[in-house]
C-alpha atoms as a PDB file:
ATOM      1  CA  UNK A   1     -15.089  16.318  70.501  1.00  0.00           C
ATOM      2  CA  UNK A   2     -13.924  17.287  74.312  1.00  0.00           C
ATOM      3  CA  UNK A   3     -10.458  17.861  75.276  1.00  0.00           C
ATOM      4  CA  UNK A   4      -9.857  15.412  77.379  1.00  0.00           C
ATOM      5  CA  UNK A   5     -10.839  13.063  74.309  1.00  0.00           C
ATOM      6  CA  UNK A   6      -8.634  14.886  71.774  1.00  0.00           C
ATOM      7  CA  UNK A   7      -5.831  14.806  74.451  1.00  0.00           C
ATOM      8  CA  UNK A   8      -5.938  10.948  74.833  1.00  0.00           C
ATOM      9  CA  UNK A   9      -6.245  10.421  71.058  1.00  0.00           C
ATOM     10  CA  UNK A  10      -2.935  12.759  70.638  1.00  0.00           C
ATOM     11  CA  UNK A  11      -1.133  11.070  73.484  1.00  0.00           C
ATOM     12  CA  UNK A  12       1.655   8.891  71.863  1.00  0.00           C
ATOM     13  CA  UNK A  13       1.337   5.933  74.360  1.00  0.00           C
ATOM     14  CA  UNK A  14      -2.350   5.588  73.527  1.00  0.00           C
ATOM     15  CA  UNK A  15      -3.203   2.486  71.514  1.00  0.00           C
ATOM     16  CA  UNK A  16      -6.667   2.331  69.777  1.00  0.00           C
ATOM     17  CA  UNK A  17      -8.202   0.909  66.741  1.00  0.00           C
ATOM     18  CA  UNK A  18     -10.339   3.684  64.980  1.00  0.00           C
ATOM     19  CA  UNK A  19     -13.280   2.633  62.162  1.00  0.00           C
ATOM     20  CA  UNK A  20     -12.055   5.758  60.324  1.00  0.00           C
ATOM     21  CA  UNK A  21      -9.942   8.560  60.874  1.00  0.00           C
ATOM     22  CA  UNK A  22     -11.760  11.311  61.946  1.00  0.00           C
ATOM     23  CA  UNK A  23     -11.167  11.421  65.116  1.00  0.00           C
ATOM     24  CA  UNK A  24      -7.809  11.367  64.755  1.00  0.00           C
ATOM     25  CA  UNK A  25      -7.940  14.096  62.428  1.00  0.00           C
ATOM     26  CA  UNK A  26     -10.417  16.081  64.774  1.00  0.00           C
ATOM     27  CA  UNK A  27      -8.196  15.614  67.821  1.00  0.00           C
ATOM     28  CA  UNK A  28      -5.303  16.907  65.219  1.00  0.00           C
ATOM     29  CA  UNK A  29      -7.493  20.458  64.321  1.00  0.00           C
ATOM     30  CA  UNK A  30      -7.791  21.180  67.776  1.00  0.00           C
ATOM     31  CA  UNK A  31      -4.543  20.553  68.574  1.00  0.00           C
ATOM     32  CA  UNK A  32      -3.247  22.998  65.839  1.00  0.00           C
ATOM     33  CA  UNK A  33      -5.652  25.293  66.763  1.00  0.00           C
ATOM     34  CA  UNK A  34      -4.726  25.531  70.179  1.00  0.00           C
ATOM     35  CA  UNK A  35      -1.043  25.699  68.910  1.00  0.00           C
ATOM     36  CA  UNK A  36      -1.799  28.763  66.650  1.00  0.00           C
ATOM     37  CA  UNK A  37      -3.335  30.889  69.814  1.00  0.00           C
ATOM     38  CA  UNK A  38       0.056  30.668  71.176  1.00  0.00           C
ATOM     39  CA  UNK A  39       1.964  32.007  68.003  1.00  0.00           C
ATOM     40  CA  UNK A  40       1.355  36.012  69.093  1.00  0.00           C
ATOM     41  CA  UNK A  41      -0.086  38.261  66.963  1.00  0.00           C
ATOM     42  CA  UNK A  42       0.040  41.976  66.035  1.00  0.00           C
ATOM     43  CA  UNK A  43      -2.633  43.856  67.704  1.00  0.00           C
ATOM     44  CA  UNK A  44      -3.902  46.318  64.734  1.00  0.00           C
ATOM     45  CA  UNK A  45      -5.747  45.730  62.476  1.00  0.00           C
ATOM     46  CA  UNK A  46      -6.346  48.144  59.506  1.00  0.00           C
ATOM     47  CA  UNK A  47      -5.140  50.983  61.948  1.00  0.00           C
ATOM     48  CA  UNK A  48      -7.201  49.555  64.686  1.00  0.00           C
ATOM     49  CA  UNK A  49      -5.874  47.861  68.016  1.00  0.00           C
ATOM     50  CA  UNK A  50      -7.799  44.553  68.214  1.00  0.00           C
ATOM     51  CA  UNK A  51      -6.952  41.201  68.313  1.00  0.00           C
ATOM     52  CA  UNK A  52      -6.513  39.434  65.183  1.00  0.00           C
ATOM     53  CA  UNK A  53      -7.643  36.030  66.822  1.00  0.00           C
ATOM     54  CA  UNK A  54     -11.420  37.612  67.692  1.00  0.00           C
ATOM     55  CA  UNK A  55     -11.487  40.798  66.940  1.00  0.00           C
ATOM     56  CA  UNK A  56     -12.152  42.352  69.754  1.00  0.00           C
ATOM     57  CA  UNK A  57     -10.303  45.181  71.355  1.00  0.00           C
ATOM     58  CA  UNK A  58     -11.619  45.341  75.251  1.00  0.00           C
ATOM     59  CA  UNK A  59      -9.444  42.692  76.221  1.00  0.00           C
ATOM     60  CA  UNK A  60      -5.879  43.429  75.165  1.00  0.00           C
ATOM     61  CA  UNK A  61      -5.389  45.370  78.772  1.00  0.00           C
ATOM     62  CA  UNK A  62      -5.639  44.539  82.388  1.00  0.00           C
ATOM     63  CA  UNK A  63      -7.608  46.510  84.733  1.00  0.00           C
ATOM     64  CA  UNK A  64      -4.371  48.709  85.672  1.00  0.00           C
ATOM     65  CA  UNK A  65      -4.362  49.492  82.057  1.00  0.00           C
ATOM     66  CA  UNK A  66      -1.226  47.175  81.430  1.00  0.00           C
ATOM     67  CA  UNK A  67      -0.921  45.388  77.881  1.00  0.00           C
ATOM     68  CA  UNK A  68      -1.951  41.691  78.463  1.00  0.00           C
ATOM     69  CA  UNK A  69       0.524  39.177  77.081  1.00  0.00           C
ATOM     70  CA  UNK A  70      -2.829  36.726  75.438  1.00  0.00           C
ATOM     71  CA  UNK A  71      -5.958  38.403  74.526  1.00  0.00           C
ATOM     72  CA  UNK A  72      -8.698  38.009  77.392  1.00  0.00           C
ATOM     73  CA  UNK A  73     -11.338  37.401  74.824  1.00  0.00           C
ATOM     74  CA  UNK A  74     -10.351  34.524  73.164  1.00  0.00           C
ATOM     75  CA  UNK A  75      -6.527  33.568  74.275  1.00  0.00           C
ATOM     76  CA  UNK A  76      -4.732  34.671  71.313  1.00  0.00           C
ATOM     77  CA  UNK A  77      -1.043  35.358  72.183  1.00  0.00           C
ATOM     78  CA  UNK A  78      -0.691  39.333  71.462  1.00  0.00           C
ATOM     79  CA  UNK A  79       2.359  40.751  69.836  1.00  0.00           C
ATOM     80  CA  UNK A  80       3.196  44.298  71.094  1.00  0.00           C
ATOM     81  CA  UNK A  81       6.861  45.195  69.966  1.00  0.00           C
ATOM     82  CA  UNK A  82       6.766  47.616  67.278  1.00  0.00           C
ATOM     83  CA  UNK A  83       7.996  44.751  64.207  1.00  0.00           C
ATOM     84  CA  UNK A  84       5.034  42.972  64.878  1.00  0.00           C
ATOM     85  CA  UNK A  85       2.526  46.302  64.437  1.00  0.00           C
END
């Protein structure tokens, strides 16, 4: 399904009859999904900095070497206080 699609299904002042409810519950998966990438996330794993989203640890800094706030790999939100390592 494409955004735009799951948007419109989610939007409370759409009206539709659906045949079943997948869609509905497809549009709801992304959704969460999309909702989870924003929860941040400790970047180490197993004594490792990478993301916990992709696993990839090239894009958790900017090019002036600065921590990025959502990994540039896959948009997980990144967690960088020490409680969250």
């Amino acid at each position: 399904m494409k955004i735009e699609r799951a948007r419109e299904i989610l939007d409370p002042e759409h009206r539709e009859e659906y045949k079943s409810l997948e869609p509905v519950k497809e549009a709801c998966q992304m959704g969460r999904a999309a909702l989870e990438k924003m929860v941040p996330r400790s970047v180490c794993l197993d004594g490792i900095e990478a993301c916990q989203g992709c696993g990839s640890g090239e894009y958790l800094y900017n090019e002036d070497g600065n921590r990025n706030k959502f990994c540039g790999q896959c948009g997980q939100a990144i967690e960088w206080s020490e409680e969250g390592q």
